[in-house]
C-alpha atoms as a PDB file:
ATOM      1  CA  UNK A   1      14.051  40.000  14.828  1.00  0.00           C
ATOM      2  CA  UNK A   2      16.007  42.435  12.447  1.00  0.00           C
ATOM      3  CA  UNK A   3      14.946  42.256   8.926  1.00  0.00           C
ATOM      4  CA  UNK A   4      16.970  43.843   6.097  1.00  0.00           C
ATOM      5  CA  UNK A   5      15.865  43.818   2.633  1.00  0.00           C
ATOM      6  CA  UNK A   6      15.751  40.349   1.277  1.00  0.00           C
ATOM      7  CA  UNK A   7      17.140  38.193   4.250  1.00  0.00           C
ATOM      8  CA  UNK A   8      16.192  37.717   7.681  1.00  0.00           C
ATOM      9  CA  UNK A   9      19.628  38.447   9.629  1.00  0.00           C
ATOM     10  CA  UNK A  10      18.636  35.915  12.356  1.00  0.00           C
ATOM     11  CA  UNK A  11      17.278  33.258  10.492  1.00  0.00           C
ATOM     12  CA  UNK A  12      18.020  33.727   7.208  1.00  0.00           C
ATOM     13  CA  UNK A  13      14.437  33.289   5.741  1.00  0.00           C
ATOM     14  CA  UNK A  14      12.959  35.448   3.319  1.00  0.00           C
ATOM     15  CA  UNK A  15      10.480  38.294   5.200  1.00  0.00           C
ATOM     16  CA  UNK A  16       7.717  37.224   3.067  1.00  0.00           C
ATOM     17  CA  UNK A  17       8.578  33.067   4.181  1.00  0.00           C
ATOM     18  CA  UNK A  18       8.737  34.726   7.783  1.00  0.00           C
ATOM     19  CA  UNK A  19       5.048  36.386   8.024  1.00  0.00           C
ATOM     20  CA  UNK A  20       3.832  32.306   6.833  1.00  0.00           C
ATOM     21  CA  UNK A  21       4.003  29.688   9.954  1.00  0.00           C
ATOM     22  CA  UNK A  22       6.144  26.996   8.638  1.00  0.00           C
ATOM     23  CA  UNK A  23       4.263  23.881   8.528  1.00  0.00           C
ATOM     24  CA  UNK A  24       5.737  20.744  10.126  1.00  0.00           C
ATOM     25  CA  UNK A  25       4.508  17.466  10.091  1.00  0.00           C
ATOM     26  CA  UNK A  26       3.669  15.721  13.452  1.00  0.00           C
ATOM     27  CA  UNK A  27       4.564  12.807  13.466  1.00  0.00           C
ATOM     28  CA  UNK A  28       5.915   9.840  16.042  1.00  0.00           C
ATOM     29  CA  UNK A  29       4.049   8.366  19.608  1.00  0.00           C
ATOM     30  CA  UNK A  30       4.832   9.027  22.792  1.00  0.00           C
ATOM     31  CA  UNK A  31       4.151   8.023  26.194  1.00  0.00           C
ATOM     32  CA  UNK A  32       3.895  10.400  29.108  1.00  0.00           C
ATOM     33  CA  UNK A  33       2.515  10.389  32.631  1.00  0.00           C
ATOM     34  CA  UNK A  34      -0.197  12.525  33.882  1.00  0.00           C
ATOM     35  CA  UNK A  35       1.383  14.204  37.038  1.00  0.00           C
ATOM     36  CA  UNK A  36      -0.555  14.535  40.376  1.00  0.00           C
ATOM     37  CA  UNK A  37      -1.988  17.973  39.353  1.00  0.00           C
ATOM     38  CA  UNK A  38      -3.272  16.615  36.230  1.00  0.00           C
ATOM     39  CA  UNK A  39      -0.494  18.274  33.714  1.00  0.00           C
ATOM     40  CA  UNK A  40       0.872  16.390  30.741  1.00  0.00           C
ATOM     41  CA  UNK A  41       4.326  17.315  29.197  1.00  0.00           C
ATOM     42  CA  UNK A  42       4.168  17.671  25.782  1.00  0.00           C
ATOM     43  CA  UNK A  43       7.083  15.455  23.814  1.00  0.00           C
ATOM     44  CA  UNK A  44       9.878  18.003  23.323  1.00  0.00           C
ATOM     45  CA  UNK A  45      10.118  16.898  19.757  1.00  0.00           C
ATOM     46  CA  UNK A  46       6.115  18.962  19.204  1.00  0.00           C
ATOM     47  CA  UNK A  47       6.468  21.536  21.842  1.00  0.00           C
ATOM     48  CA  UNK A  48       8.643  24.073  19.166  1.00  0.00           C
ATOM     49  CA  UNK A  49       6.104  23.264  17.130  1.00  0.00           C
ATOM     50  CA  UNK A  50       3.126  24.114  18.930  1.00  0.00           C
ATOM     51  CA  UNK A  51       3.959  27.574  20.518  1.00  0.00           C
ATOM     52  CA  UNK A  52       2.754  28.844  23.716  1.00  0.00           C
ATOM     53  CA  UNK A  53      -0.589  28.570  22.910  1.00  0.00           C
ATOM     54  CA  UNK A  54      -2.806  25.329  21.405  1.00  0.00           C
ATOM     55  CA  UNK A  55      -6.271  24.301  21.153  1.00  0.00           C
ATOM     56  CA  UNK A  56      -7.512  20.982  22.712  1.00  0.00           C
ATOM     57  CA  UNK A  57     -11.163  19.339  22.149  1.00  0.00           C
ATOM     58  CA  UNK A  58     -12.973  16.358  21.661  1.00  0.00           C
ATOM     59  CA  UNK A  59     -11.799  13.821  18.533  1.00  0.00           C
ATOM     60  CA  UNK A  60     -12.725  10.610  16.640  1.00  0.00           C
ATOM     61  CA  UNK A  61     -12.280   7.257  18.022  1.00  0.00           C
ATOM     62  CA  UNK A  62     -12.763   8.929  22.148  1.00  0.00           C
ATOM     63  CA  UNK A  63      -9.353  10.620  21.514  1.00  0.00           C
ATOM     64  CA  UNK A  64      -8.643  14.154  22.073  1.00  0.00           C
ATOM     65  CA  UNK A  65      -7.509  16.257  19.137  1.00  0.00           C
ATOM     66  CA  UNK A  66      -4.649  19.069  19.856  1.00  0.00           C
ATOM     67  CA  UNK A  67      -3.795  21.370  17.626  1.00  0.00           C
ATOM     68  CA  UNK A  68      -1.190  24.377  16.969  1.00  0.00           C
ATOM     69  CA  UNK A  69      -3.243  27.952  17.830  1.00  0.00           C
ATOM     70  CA  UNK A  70      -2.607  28.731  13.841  1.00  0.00           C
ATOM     71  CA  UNK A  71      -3.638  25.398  12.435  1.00  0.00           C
ATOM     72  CA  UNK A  72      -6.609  25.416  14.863  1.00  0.00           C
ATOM     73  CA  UNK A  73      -7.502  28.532  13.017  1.00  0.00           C
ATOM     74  CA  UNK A  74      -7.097  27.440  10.032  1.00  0.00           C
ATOM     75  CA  UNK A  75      -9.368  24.559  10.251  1.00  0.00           C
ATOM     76  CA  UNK A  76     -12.121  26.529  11.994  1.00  0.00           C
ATOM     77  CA  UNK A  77     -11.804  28.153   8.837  1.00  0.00           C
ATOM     78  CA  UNK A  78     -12.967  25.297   7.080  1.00  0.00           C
ATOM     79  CA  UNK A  79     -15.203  24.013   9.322  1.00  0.00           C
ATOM     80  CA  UNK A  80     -17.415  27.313   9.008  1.00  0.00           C
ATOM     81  CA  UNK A  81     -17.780  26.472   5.325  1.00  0.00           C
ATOM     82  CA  UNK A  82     -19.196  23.138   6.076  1.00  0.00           C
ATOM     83  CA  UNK A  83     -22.710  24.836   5.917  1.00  0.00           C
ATOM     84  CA  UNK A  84     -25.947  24.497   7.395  1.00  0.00           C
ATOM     85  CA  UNK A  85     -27.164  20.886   7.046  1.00  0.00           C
ATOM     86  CA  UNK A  86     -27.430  19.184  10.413  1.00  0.00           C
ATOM     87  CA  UNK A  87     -24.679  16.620   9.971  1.00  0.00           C
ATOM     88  CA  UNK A  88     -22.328  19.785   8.870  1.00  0.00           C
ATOM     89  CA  UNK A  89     -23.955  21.928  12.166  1.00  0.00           C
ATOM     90  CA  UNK A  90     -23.568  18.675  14.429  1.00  0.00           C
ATOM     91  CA  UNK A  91     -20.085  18.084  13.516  1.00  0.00           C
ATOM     92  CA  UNK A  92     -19.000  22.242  14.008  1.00  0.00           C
ATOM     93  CA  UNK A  93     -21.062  21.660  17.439  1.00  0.00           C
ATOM     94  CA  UNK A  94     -18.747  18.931  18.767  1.00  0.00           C
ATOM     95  CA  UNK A  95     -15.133  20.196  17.853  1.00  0.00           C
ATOM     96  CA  UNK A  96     -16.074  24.173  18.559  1.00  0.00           C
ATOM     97  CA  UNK A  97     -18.076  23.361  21.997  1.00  0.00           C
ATOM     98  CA  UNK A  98     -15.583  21.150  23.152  1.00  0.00           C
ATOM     99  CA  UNK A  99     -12.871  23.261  21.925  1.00  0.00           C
ATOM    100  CA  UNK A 100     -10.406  25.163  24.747  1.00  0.00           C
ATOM    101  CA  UNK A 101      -7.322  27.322  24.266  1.00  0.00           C
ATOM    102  CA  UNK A 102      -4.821  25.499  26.928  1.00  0.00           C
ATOM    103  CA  UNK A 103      -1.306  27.639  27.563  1.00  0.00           C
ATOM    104  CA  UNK A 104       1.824  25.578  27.232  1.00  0.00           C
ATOM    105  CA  UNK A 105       3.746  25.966  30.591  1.00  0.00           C
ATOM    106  CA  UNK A 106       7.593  27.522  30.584  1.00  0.00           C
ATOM    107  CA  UNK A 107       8.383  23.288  30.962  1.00  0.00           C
ATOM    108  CA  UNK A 108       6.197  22.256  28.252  1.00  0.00           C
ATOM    109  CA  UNK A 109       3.500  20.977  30.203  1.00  0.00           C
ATOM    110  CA  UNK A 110      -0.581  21.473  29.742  1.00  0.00           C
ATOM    111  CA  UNK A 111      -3.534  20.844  31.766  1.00  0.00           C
ATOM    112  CA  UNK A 112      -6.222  19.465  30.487  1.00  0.00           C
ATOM    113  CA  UNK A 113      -9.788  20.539  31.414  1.00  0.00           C
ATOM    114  CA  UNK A 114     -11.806  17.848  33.351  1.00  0.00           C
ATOM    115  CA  UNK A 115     -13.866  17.359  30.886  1.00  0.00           C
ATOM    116  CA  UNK A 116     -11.894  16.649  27.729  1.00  0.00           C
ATOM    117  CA  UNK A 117      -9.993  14.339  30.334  1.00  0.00           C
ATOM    118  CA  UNK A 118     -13.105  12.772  30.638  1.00  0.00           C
ATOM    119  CA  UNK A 119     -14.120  12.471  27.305  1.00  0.00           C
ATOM    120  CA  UNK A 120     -11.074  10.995  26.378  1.00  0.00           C
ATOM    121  CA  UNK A 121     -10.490   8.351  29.603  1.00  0.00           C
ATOM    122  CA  UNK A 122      -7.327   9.842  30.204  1.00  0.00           C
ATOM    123  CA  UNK A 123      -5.780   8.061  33.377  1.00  0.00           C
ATOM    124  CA  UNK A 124      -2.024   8.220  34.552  1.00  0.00           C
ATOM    125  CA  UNK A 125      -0.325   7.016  31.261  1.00  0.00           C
ATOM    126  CA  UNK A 126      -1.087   8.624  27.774  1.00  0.00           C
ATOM    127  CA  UNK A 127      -0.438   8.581  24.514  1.00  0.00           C
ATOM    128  CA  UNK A 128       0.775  11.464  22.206  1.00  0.00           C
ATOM    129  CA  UNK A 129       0.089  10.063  18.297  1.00  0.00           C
ATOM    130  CA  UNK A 130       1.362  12.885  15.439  1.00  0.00           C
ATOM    131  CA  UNK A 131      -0.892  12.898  12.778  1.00  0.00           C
ATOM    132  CA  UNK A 132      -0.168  15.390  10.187  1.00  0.00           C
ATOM    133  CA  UNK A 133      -1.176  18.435  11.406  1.00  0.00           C
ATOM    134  CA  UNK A 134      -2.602  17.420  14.979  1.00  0.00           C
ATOM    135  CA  UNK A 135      -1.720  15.427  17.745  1.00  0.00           C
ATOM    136  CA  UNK A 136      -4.281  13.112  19.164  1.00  0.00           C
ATOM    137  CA  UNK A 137      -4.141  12.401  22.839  1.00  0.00           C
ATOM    138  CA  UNK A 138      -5.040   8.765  23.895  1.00  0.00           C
ATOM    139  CA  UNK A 139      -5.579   6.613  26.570  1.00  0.00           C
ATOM    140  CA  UNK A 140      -2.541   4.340  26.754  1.00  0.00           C
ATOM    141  CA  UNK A 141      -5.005   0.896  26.739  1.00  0.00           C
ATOM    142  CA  UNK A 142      -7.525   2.138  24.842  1.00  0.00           C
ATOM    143  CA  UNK A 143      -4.375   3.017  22.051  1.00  0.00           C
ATOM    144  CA  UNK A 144      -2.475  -0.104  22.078  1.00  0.00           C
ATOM    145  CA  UNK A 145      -5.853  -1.712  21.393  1.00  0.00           C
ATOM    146  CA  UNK A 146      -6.367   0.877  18.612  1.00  0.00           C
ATOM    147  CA  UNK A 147      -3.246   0.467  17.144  1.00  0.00           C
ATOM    148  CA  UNK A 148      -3.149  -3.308  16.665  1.00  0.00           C
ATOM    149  CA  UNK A 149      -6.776  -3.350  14.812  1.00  0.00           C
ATOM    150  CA  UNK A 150      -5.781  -0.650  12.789  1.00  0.00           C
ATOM    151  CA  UNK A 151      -1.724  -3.145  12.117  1.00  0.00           C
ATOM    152  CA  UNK A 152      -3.827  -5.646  11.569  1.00  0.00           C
ATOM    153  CA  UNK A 153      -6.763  -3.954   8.557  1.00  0.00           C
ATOM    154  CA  UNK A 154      -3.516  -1.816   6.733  1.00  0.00           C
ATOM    155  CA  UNK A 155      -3.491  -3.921   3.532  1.00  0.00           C
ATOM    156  CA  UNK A 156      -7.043  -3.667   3.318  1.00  0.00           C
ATOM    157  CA  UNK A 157      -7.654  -0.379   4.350  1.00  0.00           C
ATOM    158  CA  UNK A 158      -4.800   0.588   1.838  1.00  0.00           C
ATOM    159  CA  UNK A 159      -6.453  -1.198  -0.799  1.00  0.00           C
ATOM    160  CA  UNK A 160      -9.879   0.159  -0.529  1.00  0.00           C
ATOM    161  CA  UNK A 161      -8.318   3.591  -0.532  1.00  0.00           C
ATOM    162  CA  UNK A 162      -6.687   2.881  -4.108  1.00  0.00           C
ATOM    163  CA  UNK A 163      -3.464   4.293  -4.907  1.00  0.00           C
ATOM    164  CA  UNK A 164      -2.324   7.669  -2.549  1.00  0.00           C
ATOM    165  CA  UNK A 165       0.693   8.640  -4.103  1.00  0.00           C
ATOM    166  CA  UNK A 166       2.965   6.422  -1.712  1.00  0.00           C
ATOM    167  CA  UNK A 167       6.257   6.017  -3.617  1.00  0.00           C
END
């Protein structure tokens, strides 16, 4: 990439803009099929996203959590700030120790270790659910069953979290 001095001549972006990761939402589900080697395509919409390079390991609700290499940093970050109390050092234990870096194929696929497969009851069909800054990675049934509980509490759940700044 050629950089002059204001503009990016490829993309147009300011250097200093071009040093940041831009930040995209994930959002949208997917289904995909776990092939017989065990690989998942990622949805194409997520894989520019992502990079070459993302972080998989154990999440709420027996989903997985995947993350972009950068955000993944970021949050470790945070999660190092959390402190010593044992709730704060249980949690760090869970994501960190069942964290692993996973390469993104040159076709967008990634195998997941047997283990977070595990953990999650992936089988042949999965999920992909966006969420902000993650993915999570769900077992098809154990999503759909997800999903319609959490249809079927959104007025209440939106009105014991008060006002968000929807518009």
């Amino acid at each position: 990439m050629v950089c002059g001095g204001i503009k990016c001549l490829t993309s147009g972006r300011k250097w200093d803009e071009i040093k940041k990761p831009i930040n995209r939402m994930l959002i949208g589900e997917f289904k995909h099929t776990v092939d017989d080697k065990n690989r998942i395509s990622l949805p194409a919409k997520f894989r520019k996203e992502l990079g070459k390079k993302v972080v998989v390991t154990r999440g709420l609700d027996n989903c997985l959590f995947l993350f972009p290499h950068k955000t993944w940093e970021i949050n470790a970050k945070e999660m190092a700030k959390l402190g010593w109390r044992a709730d704060a050092r249980g949690f760090t234990r869970f994501m960190f120790s069942g964290a692993s870096e996973i390469d993104v194929d040159s076709i967008g696929r990634i195998l997941i270790p047997d283990y977070l497969r595990t953990f999650g009851d992936l089988k042949s069909q999965v999920v992909f659910a966006g969420v902000h800054d993650r993915i999570e990675i769900w077992n098809e049934k154990r999503w759909e069953t997800y999903k319609k509980k959490i249809e079927s509490q959104a007025d209440m759940m939106a009105e014991k979290l008060g006002t968000v700044g929807m518009k």
